[in-house]
Protein backbone atom coordinates (compact mmCIF):
# COMPACT_ATOMS: atom_id res chain seq x y z
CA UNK A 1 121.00 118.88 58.24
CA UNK A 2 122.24 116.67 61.33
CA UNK A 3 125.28 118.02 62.98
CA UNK A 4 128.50 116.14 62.75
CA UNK A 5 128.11 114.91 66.50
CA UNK A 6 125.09 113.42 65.73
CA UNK A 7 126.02 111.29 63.08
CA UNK A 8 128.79 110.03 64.52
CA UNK A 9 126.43 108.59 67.14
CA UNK A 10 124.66 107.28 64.25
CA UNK A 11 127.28 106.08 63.00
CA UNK A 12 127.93 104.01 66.08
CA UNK A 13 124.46 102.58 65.93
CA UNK A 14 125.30 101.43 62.34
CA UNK A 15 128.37 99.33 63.02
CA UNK A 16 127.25 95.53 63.51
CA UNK A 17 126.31 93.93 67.22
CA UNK A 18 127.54 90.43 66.64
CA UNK A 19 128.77 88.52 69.84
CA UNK A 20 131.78 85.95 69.79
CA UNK A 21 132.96 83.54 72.11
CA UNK A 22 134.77 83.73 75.05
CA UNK A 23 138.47 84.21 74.90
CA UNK A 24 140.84 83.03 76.57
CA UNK A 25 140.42 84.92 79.73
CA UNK A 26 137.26 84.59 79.69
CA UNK A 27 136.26 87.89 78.18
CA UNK A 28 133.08 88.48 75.52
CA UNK A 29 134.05 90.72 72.41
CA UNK A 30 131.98 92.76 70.19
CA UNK A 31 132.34 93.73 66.52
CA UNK A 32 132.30 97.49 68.11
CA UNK A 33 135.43 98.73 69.63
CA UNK A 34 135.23 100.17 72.77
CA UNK A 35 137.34 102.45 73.46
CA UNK A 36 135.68 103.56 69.73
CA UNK A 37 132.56 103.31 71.17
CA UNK A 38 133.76 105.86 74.03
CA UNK A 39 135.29 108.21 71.89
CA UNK A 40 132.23 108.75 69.87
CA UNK A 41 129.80 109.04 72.56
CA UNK A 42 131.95 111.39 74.49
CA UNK A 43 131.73 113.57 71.24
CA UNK A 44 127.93 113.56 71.45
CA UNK A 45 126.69 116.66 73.60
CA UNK A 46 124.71 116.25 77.10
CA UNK A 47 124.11 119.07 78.20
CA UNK A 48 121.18 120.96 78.00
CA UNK A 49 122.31 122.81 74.52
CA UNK A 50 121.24 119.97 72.86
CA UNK A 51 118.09 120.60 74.25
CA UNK A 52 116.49 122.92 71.51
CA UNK A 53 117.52 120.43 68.50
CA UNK A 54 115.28 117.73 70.02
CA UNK A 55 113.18 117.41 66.72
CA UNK A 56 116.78 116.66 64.78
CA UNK A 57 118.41 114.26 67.78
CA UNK A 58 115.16 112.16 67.19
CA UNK A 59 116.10 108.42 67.22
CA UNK A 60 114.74 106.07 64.81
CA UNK A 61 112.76 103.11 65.66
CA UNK A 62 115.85 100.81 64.40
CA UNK A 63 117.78 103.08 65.96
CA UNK A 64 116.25 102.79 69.28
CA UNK A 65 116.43 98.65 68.71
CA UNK A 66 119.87 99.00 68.12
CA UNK A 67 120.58 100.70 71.33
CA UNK A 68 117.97 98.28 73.40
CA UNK A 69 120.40 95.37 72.02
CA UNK A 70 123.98 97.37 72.35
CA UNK A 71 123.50 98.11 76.13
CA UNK A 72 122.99 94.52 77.67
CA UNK A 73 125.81 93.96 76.11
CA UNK A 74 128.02 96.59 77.40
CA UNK A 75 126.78 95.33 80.70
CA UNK A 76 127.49 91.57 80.32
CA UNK A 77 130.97 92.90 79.54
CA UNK A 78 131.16 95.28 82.40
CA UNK A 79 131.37 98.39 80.46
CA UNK A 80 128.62 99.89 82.44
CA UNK A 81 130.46 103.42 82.23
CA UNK A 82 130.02 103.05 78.30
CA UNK A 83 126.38 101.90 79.06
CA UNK A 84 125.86 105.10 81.11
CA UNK A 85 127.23 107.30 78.47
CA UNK A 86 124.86 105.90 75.59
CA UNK A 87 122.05 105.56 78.03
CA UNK A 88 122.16 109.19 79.06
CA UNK A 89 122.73 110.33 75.55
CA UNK A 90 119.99 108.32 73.94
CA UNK A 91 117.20 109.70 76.44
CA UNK A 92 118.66 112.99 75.32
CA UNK A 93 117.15 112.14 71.97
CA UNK A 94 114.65 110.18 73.11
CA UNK A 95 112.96 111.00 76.75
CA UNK A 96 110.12 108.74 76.33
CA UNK A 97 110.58 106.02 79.38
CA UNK A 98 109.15 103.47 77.79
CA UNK A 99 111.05 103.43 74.59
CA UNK A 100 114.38 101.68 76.40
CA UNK A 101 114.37 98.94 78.56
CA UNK A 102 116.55 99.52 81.67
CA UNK A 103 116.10 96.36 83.26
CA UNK A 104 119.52 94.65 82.74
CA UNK A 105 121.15 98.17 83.53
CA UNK A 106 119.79 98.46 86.50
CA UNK A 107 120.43 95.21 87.47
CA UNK A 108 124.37 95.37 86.64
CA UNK A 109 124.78 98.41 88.49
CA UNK A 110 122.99 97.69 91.91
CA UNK A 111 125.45 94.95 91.42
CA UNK A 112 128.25 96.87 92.08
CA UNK A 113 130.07 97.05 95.43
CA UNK A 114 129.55 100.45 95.60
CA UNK A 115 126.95 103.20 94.32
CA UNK A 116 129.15 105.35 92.47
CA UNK A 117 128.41 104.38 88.78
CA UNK A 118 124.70 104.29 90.21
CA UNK A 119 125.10 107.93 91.27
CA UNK A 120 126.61 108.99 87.94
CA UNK A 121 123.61 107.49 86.23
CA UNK A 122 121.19 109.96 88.19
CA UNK A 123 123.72 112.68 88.26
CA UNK A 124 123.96 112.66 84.33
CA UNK A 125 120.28 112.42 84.06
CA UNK A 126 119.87 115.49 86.17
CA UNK A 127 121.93 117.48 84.14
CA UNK A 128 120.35 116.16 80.98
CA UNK A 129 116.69 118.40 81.05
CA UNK A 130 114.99 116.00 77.98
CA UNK A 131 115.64 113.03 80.25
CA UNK A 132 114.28 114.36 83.40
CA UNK A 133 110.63 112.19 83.23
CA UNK A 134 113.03 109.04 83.20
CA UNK A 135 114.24 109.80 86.15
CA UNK A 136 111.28 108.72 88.89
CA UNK A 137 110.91 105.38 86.95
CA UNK A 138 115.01 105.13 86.80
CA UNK A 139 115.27 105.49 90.99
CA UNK A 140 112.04 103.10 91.16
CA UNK A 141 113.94 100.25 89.59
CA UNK A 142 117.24 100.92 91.23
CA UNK A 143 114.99 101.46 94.95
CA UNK A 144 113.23 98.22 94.08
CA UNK A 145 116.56 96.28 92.98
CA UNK A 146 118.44 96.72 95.96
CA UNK A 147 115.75 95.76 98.03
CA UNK A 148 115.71 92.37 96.01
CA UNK A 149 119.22 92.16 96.60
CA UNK A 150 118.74 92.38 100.22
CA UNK A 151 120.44 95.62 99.90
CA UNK A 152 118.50 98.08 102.14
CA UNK A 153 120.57 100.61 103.07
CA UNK A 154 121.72 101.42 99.24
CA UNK A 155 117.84 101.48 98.63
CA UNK A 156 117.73 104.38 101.40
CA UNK A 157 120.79 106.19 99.83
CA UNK A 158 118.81 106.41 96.28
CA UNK A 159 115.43 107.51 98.18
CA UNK A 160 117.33 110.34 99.87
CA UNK A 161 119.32 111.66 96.33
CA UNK A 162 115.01 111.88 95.22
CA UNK A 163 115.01 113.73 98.08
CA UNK A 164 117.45 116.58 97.73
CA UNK A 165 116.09 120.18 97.03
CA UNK A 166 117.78 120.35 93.44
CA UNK A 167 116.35 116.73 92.13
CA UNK A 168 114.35 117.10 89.49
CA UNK A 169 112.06 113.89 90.37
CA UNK A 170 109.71 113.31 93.02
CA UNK A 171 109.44 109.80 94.67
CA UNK A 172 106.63 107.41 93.00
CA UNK A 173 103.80 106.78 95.22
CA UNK A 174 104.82 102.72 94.97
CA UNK A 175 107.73 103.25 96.48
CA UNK A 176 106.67 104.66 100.06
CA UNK A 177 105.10 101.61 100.86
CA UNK A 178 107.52 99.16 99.36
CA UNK A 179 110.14 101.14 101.39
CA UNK A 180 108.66 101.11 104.71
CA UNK A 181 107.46 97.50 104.49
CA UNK A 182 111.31 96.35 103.63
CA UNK A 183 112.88 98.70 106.30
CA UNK A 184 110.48 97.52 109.51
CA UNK A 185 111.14 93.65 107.62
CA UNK A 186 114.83 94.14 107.91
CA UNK A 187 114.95 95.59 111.38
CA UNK A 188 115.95 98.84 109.83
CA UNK A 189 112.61 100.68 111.87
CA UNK A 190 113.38 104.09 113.14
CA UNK A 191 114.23 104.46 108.50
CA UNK A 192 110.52 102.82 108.11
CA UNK A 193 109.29 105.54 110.74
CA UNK A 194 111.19 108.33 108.74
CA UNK A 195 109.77 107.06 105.13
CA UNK A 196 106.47 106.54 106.39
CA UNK A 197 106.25 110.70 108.02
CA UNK A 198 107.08 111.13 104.06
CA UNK A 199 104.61 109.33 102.85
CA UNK A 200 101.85 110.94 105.25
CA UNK A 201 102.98 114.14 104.58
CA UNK A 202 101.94 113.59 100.63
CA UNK A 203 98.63 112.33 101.51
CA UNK A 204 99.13 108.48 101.15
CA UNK A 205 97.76 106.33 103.86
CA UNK A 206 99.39 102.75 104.31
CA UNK A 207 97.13 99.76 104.02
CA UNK A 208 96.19 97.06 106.40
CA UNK A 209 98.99 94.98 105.77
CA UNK A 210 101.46 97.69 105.86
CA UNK A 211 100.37 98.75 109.17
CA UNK A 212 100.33 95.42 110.94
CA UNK A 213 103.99 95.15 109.65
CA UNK A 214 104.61 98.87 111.54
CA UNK A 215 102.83 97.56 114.21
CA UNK A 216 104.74 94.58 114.67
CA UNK A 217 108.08 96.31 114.12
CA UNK A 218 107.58 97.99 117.16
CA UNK A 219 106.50 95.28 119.57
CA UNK A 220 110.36 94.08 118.43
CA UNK A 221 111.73 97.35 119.62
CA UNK A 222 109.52 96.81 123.00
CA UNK A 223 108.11 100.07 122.18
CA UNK A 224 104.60 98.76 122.64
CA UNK A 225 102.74 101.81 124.19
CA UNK A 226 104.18 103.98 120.85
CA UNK A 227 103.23 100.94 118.77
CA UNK A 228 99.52 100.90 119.93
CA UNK A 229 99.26 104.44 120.02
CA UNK A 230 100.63 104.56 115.91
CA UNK A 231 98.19 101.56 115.01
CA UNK A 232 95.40 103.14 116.41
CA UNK A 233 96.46 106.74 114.55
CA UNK A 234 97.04 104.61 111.53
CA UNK A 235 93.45 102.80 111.66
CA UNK A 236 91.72 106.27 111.40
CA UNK A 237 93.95 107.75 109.01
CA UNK A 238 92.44 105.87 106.13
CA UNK A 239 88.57 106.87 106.74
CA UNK A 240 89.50 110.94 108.14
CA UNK A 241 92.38 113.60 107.25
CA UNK A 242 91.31 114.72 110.43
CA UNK A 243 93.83 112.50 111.78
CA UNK A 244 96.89 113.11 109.54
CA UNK A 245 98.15 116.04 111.98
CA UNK A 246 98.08 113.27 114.90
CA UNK A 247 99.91 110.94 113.03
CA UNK A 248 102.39 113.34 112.35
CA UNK A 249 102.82 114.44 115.89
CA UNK A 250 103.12 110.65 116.81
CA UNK A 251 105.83 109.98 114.26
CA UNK A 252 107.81 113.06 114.75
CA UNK A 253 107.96 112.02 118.35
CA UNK A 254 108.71 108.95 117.89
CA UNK A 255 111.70 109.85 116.08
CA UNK A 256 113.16 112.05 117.62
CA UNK A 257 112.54 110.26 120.86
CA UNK A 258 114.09 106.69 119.13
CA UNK A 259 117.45 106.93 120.91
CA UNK A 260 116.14 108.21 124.32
């Protein structure tokens, strides 16, 4: 039989979605309370306990509609803490990626002035195991929103929690590129340099148009000797791993030189 927790979450998914009209303050309101809707999910385990009664947490597919409906809504009414809870909790269930859709999520929180509900996103996914292979696709949107949002630097912070020796994800090959070519865009080089030594280092060589864009970069910086020296590096790097070593040597002096 289900435990208690776990109905009660199903129990949450059972109550009626219907929107209303804006009162007076402008606010939406839901047929679900909220502060219910806390109270239950907060019930639900998340840690990795759960983890060995996967087969039993198993979400329905009406289930899983319900929840794909229930958290735009917490997000159009700004309860993205809520939103974080039953995300994190239904991935526990269900760790398939591509059974939610975390667009508008992702969206509302790389809203946010600052990247602490962001960060408790990724931090609760880390310490949920079953949810671990959402995580790469998870920093991919948020990477990718904040770039859209003209939002660079945020985009760097979420590339460097990837990063850290105790994350459970590694960085998507898409995102190297994307990345570098939004850093040397926005001015923001010596971080393209620095993303680019990453993405070297895992065998990935940057295409044509990614490399003019270095190139470029770095005639802005009047760094033109480095910049011909790193195009011409770059050129080979695609046809020889020969020359991955003396693109390496070229970034990592480069680098450390940038301040000099």
């Amino acid at each position: 039989m289900k435990s208690t927790k776990w109905q009660n979450f199903q129990f949450l998914l059972s109550k009626p979605l219907s929107i209303h009209q804006p009162d007076a303050a402008g606010k939406l309101s839901f047929s679900v309370s909220f502060s219910c809707l806390s109270s239950l999910i907060s019930k639900i385990p998340d840690d990795s306990s759960a983890n060995s009664k996967s087969k039993e947490l198993a979400l329905t597919p009406e289930e899983l509609t319900k929840i794909n409906l229930l958290i735009p809504r917490l997000c159009l009414s700004n309860h993205l803490t809520t939103a974080i809870q039953l995300t994190t909790t239904a991935l526990m269930a269900n760790p398939c990626p591509k059974s939610f859709s975390f667009s508008i999520l992702i969206h509302s929180l790389t809203l946010q002035p600052d990247l602490k509900l962001p960060m408790s996103l990724l931090n609760r996914l880390k310490h949920t195991p079953r949810a671990h292979s959402c995580l790469a696709p998870i920093t991919t949107l948020l990477i990718t929103s904040y770039l859209k949002k003209g939002s660079p630097k945020d985009a760097l912070k979420v590339y460097n929690w990837i990063l850290r020796p105790e994350s459970p994800c590694m960085v998507e090959k898409t995102v190297y590129g994307v990345l570098v070519g939004e850093f040397c865009r926005t001015g923001l080089v010596l971080e393209g340099l620095s993303v680019l030594r990453d993405m070297v280092k895992v065998n990935l060589r940057p295409g044509e148009g990614l490399r003019e864009r270095i190139f470029r970069s770095l005639l802005r910086e009047a760094r033109i000797r480095e910049a011909l020296e790193l195009k011409e590096a770059l050129s080979h790097l695609s046809n020889s791993t020969d020359g991955v070593e003396k693109v390496l040597n070229l970034l990592d002096l480069l680098i450390r030189n940038w301040t000099v």
